[in-house]
C-alpha atoms as a PDB file:
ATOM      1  CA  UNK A   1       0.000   0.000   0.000  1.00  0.00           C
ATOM      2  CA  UNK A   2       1.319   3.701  -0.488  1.00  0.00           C
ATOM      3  CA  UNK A   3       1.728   6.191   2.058  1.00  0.00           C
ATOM      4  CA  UNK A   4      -0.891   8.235   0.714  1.00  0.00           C
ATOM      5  CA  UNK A   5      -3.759   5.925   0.899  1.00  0.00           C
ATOM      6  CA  UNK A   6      -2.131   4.580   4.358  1.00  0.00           C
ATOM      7  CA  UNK A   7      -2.260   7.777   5.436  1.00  0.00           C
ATOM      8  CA  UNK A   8      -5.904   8.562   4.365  1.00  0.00           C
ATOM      9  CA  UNK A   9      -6.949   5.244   5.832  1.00  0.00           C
ATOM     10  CA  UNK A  10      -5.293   6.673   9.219  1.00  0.00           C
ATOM     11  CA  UNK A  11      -7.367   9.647   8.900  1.00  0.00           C
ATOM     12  CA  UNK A  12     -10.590   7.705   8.466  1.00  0.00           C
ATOM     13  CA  UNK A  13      -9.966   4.941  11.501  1.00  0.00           C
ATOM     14  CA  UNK A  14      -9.340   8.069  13.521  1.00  0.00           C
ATOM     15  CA  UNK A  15     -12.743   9.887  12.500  1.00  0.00           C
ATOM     16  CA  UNK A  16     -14.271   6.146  13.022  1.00  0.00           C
ATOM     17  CA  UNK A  17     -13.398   6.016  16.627  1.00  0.00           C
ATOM     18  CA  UNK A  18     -14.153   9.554  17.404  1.00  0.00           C
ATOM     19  CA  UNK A  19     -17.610   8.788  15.823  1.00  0.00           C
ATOM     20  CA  UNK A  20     -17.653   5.765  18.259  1.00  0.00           C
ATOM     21  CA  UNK A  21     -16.857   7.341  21.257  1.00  0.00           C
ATOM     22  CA  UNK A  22     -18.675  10.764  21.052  1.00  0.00           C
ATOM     23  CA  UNK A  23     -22.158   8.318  19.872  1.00  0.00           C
ATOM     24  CA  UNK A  24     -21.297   6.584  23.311  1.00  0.00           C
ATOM     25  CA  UNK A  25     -21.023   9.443  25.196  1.00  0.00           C
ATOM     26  CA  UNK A  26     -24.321  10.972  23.578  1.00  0.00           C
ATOM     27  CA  UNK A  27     -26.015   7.103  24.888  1.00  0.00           C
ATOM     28  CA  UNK A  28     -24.909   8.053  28.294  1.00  0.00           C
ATOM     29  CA  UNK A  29     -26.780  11.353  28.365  1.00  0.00           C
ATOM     30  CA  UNK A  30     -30.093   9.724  26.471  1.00  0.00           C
ATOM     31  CA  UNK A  31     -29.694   7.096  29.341  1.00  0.00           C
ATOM     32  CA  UNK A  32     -29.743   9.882  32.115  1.00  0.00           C
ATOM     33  CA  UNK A  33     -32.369  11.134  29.981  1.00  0.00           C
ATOM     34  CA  UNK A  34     -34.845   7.937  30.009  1.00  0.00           C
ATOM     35  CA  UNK A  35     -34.046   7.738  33.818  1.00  0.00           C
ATOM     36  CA  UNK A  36     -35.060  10.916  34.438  1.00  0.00           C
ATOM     37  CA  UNK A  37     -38.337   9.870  32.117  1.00  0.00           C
ATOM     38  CA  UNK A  38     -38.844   7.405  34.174  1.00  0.00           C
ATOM     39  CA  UNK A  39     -38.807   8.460  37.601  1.00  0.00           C
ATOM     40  CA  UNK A  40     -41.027  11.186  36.319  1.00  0.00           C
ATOM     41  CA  UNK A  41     -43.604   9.318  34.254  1.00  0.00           C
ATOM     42  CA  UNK A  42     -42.724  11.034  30.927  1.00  0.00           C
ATOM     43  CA  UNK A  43     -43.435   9.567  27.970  1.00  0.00           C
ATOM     44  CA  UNK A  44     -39.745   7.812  26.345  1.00  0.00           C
ATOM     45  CA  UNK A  45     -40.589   9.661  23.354  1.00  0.00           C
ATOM     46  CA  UNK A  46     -41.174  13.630  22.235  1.00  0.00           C
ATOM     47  CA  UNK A  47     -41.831  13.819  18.997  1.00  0.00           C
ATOM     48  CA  UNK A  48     -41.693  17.680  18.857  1.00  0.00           C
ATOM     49  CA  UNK A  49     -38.206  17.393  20.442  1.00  0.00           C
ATOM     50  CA  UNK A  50     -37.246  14.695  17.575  1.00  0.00           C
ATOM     51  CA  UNK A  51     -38.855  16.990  14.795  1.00  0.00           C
ATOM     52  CA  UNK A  52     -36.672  20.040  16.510  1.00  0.00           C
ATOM     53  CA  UNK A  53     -33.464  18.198  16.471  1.00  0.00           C
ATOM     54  CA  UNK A  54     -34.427  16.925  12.811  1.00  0.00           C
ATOM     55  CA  UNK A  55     -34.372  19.861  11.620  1.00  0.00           C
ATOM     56  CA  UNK A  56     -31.601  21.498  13.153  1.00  0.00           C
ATOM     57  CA  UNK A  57     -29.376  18.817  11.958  1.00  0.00           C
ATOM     58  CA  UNK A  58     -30.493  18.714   8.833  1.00  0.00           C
ATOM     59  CA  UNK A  59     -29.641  22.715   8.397  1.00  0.00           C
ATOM     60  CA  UNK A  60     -25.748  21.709   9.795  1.00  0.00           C
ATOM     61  CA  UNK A  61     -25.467  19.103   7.106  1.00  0.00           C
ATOM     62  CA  UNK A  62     -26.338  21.632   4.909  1.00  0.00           C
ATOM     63  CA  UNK A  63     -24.183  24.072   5.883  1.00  0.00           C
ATOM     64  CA  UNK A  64     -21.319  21.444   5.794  1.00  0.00           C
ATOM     65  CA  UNK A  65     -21.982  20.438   2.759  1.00  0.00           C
ATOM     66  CA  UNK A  66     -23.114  17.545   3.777  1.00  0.00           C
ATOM     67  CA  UNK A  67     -26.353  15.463   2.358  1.00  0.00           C
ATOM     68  CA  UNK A  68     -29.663  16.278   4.771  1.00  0.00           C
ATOM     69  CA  UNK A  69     -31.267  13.333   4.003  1.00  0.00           C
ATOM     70  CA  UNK A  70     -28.555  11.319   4.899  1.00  0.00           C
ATOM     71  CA  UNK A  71     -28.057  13.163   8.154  1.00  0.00           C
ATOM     72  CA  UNK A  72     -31.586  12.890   9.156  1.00  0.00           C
ATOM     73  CA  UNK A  73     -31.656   8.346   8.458  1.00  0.00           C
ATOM     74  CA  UNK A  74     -28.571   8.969  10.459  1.00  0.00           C
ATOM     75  CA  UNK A  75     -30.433  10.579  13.409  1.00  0.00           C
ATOM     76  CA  UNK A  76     -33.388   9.114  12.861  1.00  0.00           C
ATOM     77  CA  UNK A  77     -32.006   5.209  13.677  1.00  0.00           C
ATOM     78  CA  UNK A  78     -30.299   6.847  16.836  1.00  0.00           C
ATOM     79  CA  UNK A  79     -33.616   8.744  17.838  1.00  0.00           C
ATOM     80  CA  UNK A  80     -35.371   5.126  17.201  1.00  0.00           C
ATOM     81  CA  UNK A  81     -32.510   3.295  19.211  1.00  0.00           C
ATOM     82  CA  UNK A  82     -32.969   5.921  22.055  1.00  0.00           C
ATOM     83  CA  UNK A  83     -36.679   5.441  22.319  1.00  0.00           C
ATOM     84  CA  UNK A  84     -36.115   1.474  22.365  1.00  0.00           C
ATOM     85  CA  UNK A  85     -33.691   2.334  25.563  1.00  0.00           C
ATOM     86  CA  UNK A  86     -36.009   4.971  27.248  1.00  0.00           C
ATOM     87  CA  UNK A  87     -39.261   1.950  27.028  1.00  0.00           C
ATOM     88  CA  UNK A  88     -36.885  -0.418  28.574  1.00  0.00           C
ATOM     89  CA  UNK A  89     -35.859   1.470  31.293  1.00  0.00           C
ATOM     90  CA  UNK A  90     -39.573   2.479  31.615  1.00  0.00           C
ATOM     91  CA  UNK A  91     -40.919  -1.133  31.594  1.00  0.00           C
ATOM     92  CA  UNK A  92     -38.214  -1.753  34.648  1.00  0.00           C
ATOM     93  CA  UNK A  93     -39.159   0.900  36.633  1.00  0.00           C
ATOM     94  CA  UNK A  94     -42.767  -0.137  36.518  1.00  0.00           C
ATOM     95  CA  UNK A  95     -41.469  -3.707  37.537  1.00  0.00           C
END
């Protein structure tokens, strides 16, 4: 392999686990979140809150040139996968 590409595959493995670890640090906050839910009897999801954040991401995609559709499959299977945790944590605490 050249240095080039070995260098641009660099690059991407370190954007790949900065990805993975600021998308685990954003599931630790969303858990907080669905505790707080929880404890308080809110519902695990707000779907004003999800069209808000929508939205708002897809105007930084545009603005960085990046594809708004893509950004918004990309938060809407973490919004789902949130949700999924919130009800589970919901279900226990009614347990």
């Amino acid at each position: 392999m050249d240095d080039t590409l070995r260098q641009y595959r660099e690059s991407i493995n370190n954007i790949d686990a900065a990805l993975v670890f600021m998308l685990a640090e954003r599931f630790k906050v969303t858990q907080a979140v669905g505790e707080y839910k929880a404890l308080n009897k809110l519902p695990p999801a707000d779907p004003s809150r999800e069209q808000e954040q929508i939205e708002r991401l897809r105007q930084l995609a545009s603005d960085a040139n990046l594809d708004p559709e893509f950004s918004e499959k990309f938060l809407r299977f973490i919004i789902d996968e949130v949700i999924r945790h919130h009800e589970k944590i919901r279900d226990k605490s009614k347990g």
